[in-house]
Protein backbone atom coordinates (compact mmCIF):
# COMPACT_ATOMS: atom_id res chain seq x y z
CA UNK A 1 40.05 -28.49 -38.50
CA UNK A 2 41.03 -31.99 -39.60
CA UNK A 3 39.91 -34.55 -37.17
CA UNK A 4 43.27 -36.01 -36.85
CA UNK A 5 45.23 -32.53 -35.77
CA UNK A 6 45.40 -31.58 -32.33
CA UNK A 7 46.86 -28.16 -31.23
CA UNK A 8 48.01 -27.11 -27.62
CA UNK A 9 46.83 -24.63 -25.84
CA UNK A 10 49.26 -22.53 -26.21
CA UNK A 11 49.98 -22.99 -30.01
CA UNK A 12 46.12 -23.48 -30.37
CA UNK A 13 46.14 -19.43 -28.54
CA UNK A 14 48.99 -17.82 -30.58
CA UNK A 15 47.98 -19.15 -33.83
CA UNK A 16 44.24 -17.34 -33.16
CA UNK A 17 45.84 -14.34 -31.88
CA UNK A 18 47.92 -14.24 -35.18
CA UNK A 19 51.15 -14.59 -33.27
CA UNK A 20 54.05 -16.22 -34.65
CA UNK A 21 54.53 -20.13 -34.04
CA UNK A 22 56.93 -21.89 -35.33
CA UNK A 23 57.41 -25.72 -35.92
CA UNK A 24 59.88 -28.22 -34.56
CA UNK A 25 60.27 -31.98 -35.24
CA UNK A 26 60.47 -34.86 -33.09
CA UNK A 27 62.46 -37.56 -35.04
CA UNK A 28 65.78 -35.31 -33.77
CA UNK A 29 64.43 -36.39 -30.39
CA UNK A 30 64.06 -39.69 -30.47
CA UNK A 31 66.56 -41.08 -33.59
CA UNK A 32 68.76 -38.24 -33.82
CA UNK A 33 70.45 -37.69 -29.98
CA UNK A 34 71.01 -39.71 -26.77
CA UNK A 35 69.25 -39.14 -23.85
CA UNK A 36 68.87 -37.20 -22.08
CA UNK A 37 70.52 -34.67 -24.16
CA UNK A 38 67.81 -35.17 -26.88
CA UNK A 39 65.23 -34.07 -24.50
CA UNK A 40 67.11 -30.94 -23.00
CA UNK A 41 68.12 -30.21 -26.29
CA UNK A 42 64.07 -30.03 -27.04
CA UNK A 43 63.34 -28.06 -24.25
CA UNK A 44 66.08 -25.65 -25.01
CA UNK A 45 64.80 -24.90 -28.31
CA UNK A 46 61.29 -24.52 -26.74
CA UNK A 47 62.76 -22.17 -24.86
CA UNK A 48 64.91 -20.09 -27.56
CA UNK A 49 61.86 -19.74 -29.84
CA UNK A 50 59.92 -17.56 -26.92
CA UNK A 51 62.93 -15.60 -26.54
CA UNK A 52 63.33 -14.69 -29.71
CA UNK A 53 59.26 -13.96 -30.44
CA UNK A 54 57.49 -16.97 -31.67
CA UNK A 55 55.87 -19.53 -30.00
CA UNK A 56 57.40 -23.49 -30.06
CA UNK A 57 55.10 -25.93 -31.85
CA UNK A 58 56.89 -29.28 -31.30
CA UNK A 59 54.92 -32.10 -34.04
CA UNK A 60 54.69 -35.73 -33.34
CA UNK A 61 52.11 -38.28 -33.75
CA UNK A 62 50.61 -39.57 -30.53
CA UNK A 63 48.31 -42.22 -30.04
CA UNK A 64 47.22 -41.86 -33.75
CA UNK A 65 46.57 -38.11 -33.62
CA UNK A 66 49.00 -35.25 -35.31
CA UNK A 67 50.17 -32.99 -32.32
CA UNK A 68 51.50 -29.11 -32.93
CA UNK A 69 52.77 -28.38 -29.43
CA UNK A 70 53.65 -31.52 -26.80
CA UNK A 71 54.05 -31.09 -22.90
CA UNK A 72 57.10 -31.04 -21.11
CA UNK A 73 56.72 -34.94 -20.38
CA UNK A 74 55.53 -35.98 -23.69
CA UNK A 75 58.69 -34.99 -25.01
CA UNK A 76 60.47 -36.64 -22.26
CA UNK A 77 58.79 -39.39 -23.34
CA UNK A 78 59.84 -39.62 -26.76
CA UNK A 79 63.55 -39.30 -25.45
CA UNK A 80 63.03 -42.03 -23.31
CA UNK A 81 61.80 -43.87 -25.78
CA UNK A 82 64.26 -43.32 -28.21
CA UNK A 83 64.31 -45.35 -31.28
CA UNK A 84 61.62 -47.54 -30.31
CA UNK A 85 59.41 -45.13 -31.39
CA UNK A 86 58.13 -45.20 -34.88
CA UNK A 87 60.32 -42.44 -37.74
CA UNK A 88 56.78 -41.27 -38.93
CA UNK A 89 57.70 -39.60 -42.60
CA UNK A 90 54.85 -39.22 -45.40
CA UNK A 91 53.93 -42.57 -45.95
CA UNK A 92 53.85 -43.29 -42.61
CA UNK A 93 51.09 -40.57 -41.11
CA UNK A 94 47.86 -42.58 -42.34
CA UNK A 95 48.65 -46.07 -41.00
CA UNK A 96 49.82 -44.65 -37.40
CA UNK A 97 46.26 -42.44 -37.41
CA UNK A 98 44.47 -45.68 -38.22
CA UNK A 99 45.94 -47.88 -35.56
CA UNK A 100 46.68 -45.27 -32.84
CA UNK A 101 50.38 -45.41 -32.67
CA UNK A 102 53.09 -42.88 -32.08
CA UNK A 103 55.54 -41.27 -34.22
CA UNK A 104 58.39 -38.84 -34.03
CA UNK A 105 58.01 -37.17 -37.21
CA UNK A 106 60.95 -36.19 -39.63
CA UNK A 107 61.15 -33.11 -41.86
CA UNK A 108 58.58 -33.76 -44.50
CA UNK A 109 55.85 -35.01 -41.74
CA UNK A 110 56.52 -32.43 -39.32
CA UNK A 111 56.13 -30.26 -42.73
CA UNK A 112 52.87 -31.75 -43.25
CA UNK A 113 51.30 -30.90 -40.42
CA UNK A 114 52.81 -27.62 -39.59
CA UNK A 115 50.51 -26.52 -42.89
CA UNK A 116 47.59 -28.54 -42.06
CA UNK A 117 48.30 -26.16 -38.25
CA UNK A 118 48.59 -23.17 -40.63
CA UNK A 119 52.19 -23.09 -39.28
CA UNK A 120 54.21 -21.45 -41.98
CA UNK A 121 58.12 -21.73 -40.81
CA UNK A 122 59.88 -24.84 -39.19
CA UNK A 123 63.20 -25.31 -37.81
CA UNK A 124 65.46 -28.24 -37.49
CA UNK A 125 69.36 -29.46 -38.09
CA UNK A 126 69.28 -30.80 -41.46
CA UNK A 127 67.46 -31.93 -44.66
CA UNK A 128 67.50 -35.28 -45.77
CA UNK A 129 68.85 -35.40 -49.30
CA UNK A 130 69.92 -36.94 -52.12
CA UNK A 131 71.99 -39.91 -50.76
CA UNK A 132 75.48 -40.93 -51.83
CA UNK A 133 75.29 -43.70 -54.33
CA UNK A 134 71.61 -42.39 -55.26
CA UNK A 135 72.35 -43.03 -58.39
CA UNK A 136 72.28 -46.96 -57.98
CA UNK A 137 70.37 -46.87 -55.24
CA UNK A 138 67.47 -44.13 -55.79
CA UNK A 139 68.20 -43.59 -51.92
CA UNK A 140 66.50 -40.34 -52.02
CA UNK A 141 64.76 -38.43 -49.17
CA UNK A 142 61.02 -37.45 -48.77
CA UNK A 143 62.30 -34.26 -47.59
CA UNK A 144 63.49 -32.72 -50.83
CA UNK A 145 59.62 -33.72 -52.37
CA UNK A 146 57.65 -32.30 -49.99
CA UNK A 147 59.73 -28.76 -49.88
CA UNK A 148 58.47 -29.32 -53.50
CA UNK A 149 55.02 -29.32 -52.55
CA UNK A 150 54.39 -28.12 -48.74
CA UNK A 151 54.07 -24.35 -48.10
CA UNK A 152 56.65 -24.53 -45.20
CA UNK A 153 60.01 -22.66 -45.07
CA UNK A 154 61.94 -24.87 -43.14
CA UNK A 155 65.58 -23.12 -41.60
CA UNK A 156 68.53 -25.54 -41.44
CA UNK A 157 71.98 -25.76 -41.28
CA UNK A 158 71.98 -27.24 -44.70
CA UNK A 159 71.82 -30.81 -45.74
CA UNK A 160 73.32 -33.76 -43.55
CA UNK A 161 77.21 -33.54 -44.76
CA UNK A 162 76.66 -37.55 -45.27
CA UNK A 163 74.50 -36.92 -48.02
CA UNK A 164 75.64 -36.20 -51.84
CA UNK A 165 75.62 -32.31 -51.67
CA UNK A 166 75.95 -31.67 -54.97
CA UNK A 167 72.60 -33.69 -56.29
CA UNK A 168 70.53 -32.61 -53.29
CA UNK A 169 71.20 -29.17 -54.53
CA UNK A 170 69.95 -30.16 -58.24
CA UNK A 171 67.08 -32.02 -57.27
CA UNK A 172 65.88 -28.76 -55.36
CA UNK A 173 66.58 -26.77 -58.48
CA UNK A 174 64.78 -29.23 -60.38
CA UNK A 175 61.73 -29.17 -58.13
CA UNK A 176 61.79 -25.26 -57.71
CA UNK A 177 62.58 -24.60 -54.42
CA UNK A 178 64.52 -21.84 -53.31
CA UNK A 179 67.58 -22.26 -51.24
CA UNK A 180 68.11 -18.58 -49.46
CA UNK A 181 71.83 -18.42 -47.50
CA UNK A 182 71.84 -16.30 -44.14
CA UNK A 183 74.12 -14.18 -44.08
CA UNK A 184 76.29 -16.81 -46.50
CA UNK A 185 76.74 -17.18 -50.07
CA UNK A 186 77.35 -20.73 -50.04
CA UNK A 187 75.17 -24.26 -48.73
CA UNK A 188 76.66 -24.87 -45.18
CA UNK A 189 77.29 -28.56 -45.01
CA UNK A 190 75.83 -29.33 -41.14
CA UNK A 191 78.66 -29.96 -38.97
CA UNK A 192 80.89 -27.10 -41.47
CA UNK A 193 80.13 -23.99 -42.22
CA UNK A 194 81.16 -24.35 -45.59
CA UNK A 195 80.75 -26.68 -48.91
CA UNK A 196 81.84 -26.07 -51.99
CA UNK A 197 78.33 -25.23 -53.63
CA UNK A 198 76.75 -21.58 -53.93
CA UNK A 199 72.90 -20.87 -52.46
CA UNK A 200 70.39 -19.41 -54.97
CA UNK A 201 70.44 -16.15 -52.65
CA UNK A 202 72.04 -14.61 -50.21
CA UNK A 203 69.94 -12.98 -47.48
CA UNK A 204 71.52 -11.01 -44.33
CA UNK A 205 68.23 -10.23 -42.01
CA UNK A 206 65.35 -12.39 -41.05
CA UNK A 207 63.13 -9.49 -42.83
CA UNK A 208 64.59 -10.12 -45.87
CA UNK A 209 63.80 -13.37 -45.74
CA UNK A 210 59.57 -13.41 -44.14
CA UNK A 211 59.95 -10.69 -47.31
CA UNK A 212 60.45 -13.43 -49.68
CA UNK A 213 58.88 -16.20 -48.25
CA UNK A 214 55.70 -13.32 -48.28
CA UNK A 215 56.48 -13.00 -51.75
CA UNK A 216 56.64 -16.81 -52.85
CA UNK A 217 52.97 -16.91 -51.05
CA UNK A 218 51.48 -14.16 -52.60
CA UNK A 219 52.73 -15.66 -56.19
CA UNK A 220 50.75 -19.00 -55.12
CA UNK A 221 53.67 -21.59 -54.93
CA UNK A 222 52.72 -24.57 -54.42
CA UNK A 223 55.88 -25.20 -52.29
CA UNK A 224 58.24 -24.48 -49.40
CA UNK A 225 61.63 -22.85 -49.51
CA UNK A 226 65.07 -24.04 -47.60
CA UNK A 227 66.40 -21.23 -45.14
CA UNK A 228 70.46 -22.52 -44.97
CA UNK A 229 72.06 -21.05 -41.97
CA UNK A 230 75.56 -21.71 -41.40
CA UNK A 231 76.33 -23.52 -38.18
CA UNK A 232 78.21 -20.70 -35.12
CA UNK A 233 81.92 -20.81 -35.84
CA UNK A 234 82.54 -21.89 -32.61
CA UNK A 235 80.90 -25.24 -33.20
CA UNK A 236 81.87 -25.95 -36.70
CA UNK A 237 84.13 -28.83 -37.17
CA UNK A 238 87.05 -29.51 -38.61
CA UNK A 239 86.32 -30.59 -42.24
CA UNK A 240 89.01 -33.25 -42.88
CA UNK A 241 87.72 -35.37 -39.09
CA UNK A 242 83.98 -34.96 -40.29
CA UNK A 243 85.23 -35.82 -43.79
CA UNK A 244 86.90 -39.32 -42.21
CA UNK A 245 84.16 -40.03 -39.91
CA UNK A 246 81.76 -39.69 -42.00
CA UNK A 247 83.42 -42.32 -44.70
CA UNK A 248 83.83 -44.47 -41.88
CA UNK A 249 80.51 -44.71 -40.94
CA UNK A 250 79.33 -45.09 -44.24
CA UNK A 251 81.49 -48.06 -44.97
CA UNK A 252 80.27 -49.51 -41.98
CA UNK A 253 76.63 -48.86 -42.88
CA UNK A 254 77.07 -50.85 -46.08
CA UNK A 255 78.72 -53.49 -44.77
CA UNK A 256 76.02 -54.36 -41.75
CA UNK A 257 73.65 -53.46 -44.95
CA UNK A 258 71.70 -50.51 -43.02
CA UNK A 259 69.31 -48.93 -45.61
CA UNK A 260 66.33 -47.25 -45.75
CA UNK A 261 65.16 -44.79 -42.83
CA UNK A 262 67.63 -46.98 -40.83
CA UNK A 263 70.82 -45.02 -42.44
CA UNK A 264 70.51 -41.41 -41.32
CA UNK A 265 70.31 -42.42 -37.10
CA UNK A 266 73.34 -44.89 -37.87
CA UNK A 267 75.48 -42.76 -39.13
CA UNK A 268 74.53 -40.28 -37.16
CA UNK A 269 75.10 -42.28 -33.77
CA UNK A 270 78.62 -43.86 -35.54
CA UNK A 271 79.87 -40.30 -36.36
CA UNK A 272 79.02 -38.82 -32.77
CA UNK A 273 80.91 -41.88 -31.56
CA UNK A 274 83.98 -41.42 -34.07
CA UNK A 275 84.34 -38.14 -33.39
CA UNK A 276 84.13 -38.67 -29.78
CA UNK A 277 81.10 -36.70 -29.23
CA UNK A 278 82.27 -33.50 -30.96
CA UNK A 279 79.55 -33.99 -33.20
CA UNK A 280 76.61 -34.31 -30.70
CA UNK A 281 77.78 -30.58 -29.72
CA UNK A 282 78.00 -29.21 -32.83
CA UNK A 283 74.47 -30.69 -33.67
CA UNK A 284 72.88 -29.41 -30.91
CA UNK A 285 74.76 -25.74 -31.26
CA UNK A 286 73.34 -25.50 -34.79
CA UNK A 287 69.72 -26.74 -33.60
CA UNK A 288 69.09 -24.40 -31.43
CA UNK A 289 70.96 -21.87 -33.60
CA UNK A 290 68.50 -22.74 -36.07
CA UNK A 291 65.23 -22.18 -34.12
CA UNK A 292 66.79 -18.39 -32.86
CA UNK A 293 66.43 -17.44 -36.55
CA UNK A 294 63.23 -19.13 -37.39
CA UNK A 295 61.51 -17.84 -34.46
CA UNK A 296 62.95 -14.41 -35.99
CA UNK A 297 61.72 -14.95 -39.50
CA UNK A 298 58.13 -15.59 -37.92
CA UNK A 299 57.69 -12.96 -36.31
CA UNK A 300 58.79 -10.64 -39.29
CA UNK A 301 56.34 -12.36 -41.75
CA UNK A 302 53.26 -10.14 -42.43
């Protein structure tokens, strides 16, 4: 066990009894909602992964050490906290375990130590990505690398719909990873069901899928795969509004020159504000619509 990882009980328990556990980050706690509908959103999907078989492992870095599993009132800690609390990606993990600091971790730290937990499928809204303007910019996220090189399926509603869809999708190719649709034969784009850009494979049950995440194991990948599940109908949002709010807020971004790790909670917080909090619904609908299938994937995997 590596001296920095520390398991709950519970997680700690299923993961011995070869039960299925799946992961779930902590950056949409603290950078990606309000409170305190960040933290009931958290303890919702907490909830959801029991009911659908598989046991919640929330991952964050506390007081220097990498946690799979947090309390009740840790997590209402990191909502409280909000942004104050540290975006912990790759680069970040070492320096926070050296000065015993907290982190909410985003997809590709949460990915790094769901494996080091021997946690093999991790739920959350959306990928990072290639960023608009990437090509000027090389504004590109850690996500898409370490789905390169993690062995974590990680179940999303596809990549933010601020991001440049079209060269997140060839960076993945590029890098090898598959991108399996749900039931869909195209990349749902968040807050829309729908994108203009087809999935490697179309998948309709979570066996299916543990089949060919199985698969990619037992080959020796080095890598993860993207799960893309389309957000409810319900929820999905009219593409034309997202379309304008999202412009908005990216205009506004560049002229307050927000960069960096600073981009995704600001446009994230300007579009649920645009949109007059349409978009804090629909991210929390597709969340926990997200952890239902990952909890169902676990517990199909052999």
């Amino acid at each position: 066990m590596n001296p920095y990882l520390v398991l709950s009980p519970a997680v700690e328990k299923a993961l011995a009894q070869g039960r299925p556990v799946i992961a779930l980050e902590s950056t949409i706690i603290s950078h990606g909602m309000p409170y305190p509908q960040n933290v009931e959103t958290a303890l919702a999907c907490e909830r959801d992964a029991r009911e659908n078989g598989a046991e919640p492992a929330t991952i964050a870095v506390l007081g220097g050490k990498l946690c799979a599993g947090l309390t009740a009132a840790q997590i209402d800690a990191l909502g409280r906290s909000g942004a104050s609390v540290a975006k912990a990606s790759r680069r970040d993990l070492p320096v926070l375990c050296a000065r015993g600091q907290d982190g909410a971790t985003t997809v590709a730290a949460t990915m790094i130590i769901a494996a080091m937990a021997g946690i093999r499928v991790f739920a959350t809204g959306g990928i990072g990505g290639v960023h608009r303007g990437a090509e000027t910019t090389m504004d590109i996220s850690a996500d898409l690398e370490e789905l390169a090189r993690t062995p974590v399926a990680v179940v999303c509603a596809g990549a933010k719909s601020i991001l440049d869809l079209g060269l997140t999708l060839e960076y993945l190719e590029t890098h090898g990873v598959p991108v399996i649709g749900y039931g869909t034969d195209e990349l749902p784009a968040f807050y829309t069901r729908t994108s203009g850009f087809g999935v490697d494979v179309r998948l309709d049950t979570p066996a299916d899928i543990a089949q060919a995440l199985s698969c990619q194991r037992a080959l020796g990948y080095p890598g993860g795969a993207l799960v893309v599940n389309p957000i409810p109908e319900a929820y999905s949002m009219d593409k034309a509004d997202i379309d304008r709010a999202i412009a908005q807020a990216l205009e506004e971004a560049r002229a307050q020159g927000v960069h960096g790790k600073a981009v995704t909670p600001f446009l994230l917080a300007r579009i649920q504000a645009l949109t007059g909090g349409d978009s804090l619904r629909s991210n929390i609908a597709l969340v926990r619509n997200n952890v239902r299938l990952a909890a169902r994937i676990a517990a199909s995997l052999d």
